[in-house]
C-alpha atoms as a PDB file:
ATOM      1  CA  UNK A   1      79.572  -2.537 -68.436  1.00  0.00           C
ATOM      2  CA  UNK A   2      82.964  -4.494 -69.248  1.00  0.00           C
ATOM      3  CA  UNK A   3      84.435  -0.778 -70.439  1.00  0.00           C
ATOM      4  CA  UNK A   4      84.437   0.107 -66.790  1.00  0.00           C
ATOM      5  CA  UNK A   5      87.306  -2.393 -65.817  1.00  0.00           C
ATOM      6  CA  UNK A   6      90.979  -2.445 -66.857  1.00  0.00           C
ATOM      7  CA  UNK A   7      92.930  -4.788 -69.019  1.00  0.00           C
ATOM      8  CA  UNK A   8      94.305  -6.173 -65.808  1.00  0.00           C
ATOM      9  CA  UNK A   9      91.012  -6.362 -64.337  1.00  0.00           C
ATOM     10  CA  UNK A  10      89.551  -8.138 -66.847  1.00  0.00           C
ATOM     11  CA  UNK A  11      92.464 -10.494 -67.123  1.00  0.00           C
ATOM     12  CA  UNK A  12      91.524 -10.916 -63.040  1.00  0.00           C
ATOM     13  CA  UNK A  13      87.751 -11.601 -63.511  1.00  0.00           C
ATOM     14  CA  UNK A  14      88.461 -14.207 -66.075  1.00  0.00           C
ATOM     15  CA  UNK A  15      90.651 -16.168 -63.759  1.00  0.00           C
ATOM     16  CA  UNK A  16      88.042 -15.960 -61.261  1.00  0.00           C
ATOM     17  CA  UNK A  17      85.358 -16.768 -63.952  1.00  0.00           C
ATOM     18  CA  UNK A  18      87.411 -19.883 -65.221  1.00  0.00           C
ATOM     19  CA  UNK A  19      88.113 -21.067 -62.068  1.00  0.00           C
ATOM     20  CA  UNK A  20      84.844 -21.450 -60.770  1.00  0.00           C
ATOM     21  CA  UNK A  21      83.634 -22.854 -64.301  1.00  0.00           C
ATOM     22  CA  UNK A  22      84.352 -26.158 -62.966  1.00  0.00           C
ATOM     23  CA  UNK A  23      83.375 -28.192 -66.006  1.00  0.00           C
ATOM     24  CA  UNK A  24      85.169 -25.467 -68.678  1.00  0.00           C
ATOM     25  CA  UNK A  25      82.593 -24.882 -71.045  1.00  0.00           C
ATOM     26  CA  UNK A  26      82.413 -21.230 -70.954  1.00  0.00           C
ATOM     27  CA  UNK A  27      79.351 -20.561 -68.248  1.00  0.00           C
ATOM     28  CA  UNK A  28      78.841 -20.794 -65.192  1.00  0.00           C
ATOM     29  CA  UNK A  29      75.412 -22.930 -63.790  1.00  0.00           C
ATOM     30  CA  UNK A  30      73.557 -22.117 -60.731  1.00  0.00           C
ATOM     31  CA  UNK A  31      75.708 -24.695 -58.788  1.00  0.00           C
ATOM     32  CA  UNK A  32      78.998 -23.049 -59.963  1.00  0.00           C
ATOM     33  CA  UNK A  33      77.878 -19.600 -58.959  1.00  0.00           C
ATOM     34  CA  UNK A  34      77.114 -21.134 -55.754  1.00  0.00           C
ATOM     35  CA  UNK A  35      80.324 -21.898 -55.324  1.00  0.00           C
ATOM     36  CA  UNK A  36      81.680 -18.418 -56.208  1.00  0.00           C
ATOM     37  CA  UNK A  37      79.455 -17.313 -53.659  1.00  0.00           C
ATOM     38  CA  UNK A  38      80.457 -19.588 -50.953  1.00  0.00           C
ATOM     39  CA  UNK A  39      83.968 -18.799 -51.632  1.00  0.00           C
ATOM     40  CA  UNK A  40      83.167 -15.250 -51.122  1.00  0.00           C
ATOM     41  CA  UNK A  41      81.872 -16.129 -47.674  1.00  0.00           C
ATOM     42  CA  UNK A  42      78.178 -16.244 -48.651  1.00  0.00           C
ATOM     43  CA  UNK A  43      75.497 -19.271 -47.996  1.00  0.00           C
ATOM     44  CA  UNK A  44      72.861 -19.128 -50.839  1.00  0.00           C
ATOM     45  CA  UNK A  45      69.933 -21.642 -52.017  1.00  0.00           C
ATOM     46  CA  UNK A  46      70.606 -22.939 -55.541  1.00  0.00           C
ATOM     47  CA  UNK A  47      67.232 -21.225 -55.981  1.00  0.00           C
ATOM     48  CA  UNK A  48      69.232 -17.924 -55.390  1.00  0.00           C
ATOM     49  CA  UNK A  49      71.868 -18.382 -57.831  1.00  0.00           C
ATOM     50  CA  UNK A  50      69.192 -19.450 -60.450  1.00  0.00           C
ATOM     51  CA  UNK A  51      67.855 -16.050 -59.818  1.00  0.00           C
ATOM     52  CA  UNK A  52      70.565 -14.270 -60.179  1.00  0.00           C
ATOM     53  CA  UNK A  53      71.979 -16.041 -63.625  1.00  0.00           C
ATOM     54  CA  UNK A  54      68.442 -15.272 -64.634  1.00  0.00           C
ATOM     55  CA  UNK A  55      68.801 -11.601 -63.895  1.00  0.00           C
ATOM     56  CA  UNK A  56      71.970 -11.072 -66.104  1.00  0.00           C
ATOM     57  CA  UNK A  57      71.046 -13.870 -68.754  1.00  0.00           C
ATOM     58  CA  UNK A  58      70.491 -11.975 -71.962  1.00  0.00           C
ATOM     59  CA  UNK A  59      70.172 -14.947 -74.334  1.00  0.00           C
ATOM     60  CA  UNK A  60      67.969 -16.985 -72.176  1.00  0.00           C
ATOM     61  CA  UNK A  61      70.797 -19.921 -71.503  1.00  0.00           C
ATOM     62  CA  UNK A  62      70.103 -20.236 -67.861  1.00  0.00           C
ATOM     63  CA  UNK A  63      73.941 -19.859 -67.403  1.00  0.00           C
ATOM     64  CA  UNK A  64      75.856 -16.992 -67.090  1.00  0.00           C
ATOM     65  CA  UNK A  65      78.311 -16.518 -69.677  1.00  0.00           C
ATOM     66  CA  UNK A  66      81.739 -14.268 -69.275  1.00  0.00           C
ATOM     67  CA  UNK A  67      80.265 -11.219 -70.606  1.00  0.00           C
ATOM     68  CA  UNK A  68      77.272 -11.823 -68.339  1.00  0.00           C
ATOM     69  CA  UNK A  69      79.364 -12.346 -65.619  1.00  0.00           C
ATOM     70  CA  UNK A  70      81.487  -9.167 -66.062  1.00  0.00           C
ATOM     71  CA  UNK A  71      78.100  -7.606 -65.912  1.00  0.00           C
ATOM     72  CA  UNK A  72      77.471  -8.597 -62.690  1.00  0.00           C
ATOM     73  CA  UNK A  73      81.064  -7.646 -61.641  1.00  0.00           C
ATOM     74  CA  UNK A  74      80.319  -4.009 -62.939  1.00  0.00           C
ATOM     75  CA  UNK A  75      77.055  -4.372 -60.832  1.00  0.00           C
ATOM     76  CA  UNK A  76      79.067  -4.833 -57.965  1.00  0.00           C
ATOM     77  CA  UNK A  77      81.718  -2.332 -58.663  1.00  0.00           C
ATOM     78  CA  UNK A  78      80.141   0.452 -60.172  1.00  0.00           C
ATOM     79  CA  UNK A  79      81.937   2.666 -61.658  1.00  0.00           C
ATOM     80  CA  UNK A  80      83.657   4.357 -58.333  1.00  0.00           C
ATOM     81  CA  UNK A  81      85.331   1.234 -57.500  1.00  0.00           C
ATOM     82  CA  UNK A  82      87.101   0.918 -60.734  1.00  0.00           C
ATOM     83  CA  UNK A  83      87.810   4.963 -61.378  1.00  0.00           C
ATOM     84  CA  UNK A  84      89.206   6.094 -58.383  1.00  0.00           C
ATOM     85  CA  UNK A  85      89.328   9.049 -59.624  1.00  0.00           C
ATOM     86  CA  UNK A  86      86.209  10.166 -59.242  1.00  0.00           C
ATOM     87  CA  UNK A  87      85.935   7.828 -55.972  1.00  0.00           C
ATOM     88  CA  UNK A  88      88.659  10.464 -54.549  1.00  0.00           C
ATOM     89  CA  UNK A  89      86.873  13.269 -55.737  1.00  0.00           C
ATOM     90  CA  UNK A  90      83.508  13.922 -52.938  1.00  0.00           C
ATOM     91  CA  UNK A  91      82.355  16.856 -54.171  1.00  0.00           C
ATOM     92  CA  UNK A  92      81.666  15.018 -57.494  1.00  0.00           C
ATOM     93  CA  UNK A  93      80.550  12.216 -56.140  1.00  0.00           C
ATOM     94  CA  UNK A  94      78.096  13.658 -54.517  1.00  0.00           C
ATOM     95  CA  UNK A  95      76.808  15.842 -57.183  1.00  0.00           C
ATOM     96  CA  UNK A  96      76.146  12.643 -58.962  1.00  0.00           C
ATOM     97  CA  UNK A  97      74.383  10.817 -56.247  1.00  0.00           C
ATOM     98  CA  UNK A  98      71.902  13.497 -55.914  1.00  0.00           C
ATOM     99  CA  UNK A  99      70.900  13.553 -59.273  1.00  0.00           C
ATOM    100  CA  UNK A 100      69.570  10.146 -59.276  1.00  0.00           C
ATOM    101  CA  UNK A 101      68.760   8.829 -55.626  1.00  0.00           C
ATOM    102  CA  UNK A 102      67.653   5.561 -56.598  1.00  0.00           C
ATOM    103  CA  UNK A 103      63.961   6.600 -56.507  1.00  0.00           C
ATOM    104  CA  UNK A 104      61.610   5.760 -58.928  1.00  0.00           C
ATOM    105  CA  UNK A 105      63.152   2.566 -60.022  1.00  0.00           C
ATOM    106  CA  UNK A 106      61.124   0.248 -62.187  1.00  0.00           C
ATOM    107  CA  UNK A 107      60.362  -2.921 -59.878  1.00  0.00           C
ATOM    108  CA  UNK A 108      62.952  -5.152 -61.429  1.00  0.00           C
ATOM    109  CA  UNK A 109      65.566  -2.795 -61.283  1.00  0.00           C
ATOM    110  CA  UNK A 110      65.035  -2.160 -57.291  1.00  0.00           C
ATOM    111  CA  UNK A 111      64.790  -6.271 -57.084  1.00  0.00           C
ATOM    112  CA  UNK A 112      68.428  -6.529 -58.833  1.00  0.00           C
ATOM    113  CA  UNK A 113      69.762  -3.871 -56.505  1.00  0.00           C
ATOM    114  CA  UNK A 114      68.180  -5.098 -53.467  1.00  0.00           C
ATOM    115  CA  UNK A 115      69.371  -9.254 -54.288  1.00  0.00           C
ATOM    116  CA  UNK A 116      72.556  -7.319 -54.986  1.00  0.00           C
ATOM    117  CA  UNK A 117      72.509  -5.349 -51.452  1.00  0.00           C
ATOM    118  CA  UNK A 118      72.111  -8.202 -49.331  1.00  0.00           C
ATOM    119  CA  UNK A 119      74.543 -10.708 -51.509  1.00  0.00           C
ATOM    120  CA  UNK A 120      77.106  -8.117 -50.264  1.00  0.00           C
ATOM    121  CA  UNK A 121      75.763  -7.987 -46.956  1.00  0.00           C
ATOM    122  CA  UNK A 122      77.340 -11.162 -45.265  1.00  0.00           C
ATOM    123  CA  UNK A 123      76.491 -10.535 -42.127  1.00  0.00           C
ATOM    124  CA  UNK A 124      73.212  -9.591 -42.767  1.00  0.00           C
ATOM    125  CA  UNK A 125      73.260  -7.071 -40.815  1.00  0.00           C
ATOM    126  CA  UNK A 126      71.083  -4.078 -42.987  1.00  0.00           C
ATOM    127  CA  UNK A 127      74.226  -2.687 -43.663  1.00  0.00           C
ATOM    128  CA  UNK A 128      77.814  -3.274 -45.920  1.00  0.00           C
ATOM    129  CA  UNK A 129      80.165  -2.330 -43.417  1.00  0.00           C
ATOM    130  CA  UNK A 130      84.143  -1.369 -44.306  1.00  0.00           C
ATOM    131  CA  UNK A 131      85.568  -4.782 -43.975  1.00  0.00           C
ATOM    132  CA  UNK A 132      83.058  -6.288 -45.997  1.00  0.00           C
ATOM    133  CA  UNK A 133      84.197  -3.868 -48.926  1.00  0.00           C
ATOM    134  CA  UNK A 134      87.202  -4.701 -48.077  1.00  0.00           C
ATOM    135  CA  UNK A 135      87.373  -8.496 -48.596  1.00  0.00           C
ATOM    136  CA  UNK A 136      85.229  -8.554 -51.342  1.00  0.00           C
ATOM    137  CA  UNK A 137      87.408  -6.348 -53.219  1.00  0.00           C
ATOM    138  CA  UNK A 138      90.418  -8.454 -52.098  1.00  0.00           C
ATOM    139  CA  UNK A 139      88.775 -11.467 -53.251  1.00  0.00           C
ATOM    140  CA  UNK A 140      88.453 -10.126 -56.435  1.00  0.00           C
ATOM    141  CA  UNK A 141      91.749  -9.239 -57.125  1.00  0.00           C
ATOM    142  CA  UNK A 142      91.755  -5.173 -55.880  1.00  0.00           C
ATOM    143  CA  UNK A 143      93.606  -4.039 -52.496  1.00  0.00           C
ATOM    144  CA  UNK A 144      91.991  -0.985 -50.785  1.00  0.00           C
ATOM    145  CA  UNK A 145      92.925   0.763 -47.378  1.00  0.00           C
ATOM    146  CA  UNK A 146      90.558   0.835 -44.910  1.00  0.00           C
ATOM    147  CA  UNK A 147      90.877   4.435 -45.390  1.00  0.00           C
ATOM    148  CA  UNK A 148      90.093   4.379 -49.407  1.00  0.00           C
ATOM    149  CA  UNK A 149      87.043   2.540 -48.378  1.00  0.00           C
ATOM    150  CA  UNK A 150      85.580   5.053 -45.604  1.00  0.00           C
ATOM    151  CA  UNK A 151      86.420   7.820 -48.214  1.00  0.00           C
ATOM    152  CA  UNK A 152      83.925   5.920 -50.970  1.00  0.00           C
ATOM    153  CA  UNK A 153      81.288   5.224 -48.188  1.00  0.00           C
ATOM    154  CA  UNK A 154      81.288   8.573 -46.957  1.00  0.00           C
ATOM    155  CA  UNK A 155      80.837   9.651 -50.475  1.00  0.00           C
ATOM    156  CA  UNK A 156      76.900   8.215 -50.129  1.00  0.00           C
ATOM    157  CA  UNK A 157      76.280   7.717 -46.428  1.00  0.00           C
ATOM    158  CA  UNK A 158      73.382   9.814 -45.577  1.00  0.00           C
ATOM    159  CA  UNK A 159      72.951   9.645 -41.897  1.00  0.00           C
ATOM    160  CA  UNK A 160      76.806   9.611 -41.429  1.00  0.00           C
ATOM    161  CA  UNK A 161      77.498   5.888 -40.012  1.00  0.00           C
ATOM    162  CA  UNK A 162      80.275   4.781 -41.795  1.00  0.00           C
ATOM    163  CA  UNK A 163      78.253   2.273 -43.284  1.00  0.00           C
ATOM    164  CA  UNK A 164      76.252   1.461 -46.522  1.00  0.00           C
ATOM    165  CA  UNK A 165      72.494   0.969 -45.655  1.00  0.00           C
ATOM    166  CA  UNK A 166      70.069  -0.294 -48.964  1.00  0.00           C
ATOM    167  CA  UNK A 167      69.255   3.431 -50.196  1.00  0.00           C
ATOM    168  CA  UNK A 168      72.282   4.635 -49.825  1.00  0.00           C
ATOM    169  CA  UNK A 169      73.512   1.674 -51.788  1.00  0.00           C
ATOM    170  CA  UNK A 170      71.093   2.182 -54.554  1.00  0.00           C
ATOM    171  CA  UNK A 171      71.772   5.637 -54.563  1.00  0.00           C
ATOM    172  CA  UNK A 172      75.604   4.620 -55.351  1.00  0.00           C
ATOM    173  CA  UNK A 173      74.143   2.420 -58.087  1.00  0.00           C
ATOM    174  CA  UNK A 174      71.841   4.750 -59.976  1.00  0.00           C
ATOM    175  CA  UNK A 175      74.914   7.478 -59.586  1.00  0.00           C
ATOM    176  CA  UNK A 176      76.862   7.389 -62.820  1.00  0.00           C
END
């Protein structure tokens, strides 16, 4: 998933990776990713962030190295968040998201995108509104206009909102 992101991007998410790889040896723990989490305005159980490292731990390390990591990014930005291209482009967008809906998901697929839903969900309010976009993006390095932002929601909200709700998140996901 690490194609998806610039060479300033990447440059970005390995600042943020080495800074919250407090003891420098490459990975982040559970209690690290805690901390990234917290940072990004979000109260988690260690339990949590064990579940998560678990999710994108492909070697079985029970940390999450930077490859891992940039997985998780690419989770989280998709691939409309870092072509904006195509985020500018509706019609297309669109297109996509109808051909895969997010239905039919194996079990641990729907888990990853639902942890993934409400870790972007601070408020935890059913929903990932436009300022939440907003400073998570902003916290990772990207700047987006409130405007930018309602374009790329309205791209997969449904029942017309203005806001993300879980399928139409996982339809954004599974749209590639």
């Amino acid at each position: 998933m690490a194609e998806y992101f610039s060479e300033k991007q990447m440059c970005q998410f390995k600042e943020i990776f080495n800074s919250f790889d407090k003891n420098g040896d490459g990975n982040i723990e559970a209690e690290e990713l805690k901390s990234v989490l917290k940072n990004l305005g979000q109260k988690v159980k260690t339990k949590y962030c064990k579940n998560m490292i678990k999710q994108y731990d492909k070697n079985n390390t029970k940390r999450m190295e930077f490859k891992e990591f940039l997985d998780m990014m690419a989770n989280v930005f998709q691939y409309h968040l870092s072509h904006p291209e195509v985020a500018k482009d509706p019609q297309t967008a669109y297109e996509e998201s109808q051909r895969n809906n997010g239905e039919g998901l194996d079990a641990a697929t729907n888990k990853k995108m639902e942890d993934l839903f409400d870790s972007l969900d601070v408020d935890d309010s059913g929903f990932i509104d436009p300022e939440e976009i907003i400073k998570l993006t902003e916290k990772l390095g990207e700047k987006m206009t409130i405007e930018e932002v309602q374009e790329l929601i309205k791209q997969v909200d449904k029942d017309g909102d203005g806001r993300v709700n879980k399928d139409e998140f996982k339809r954004l996901m599974c749209s590639k």
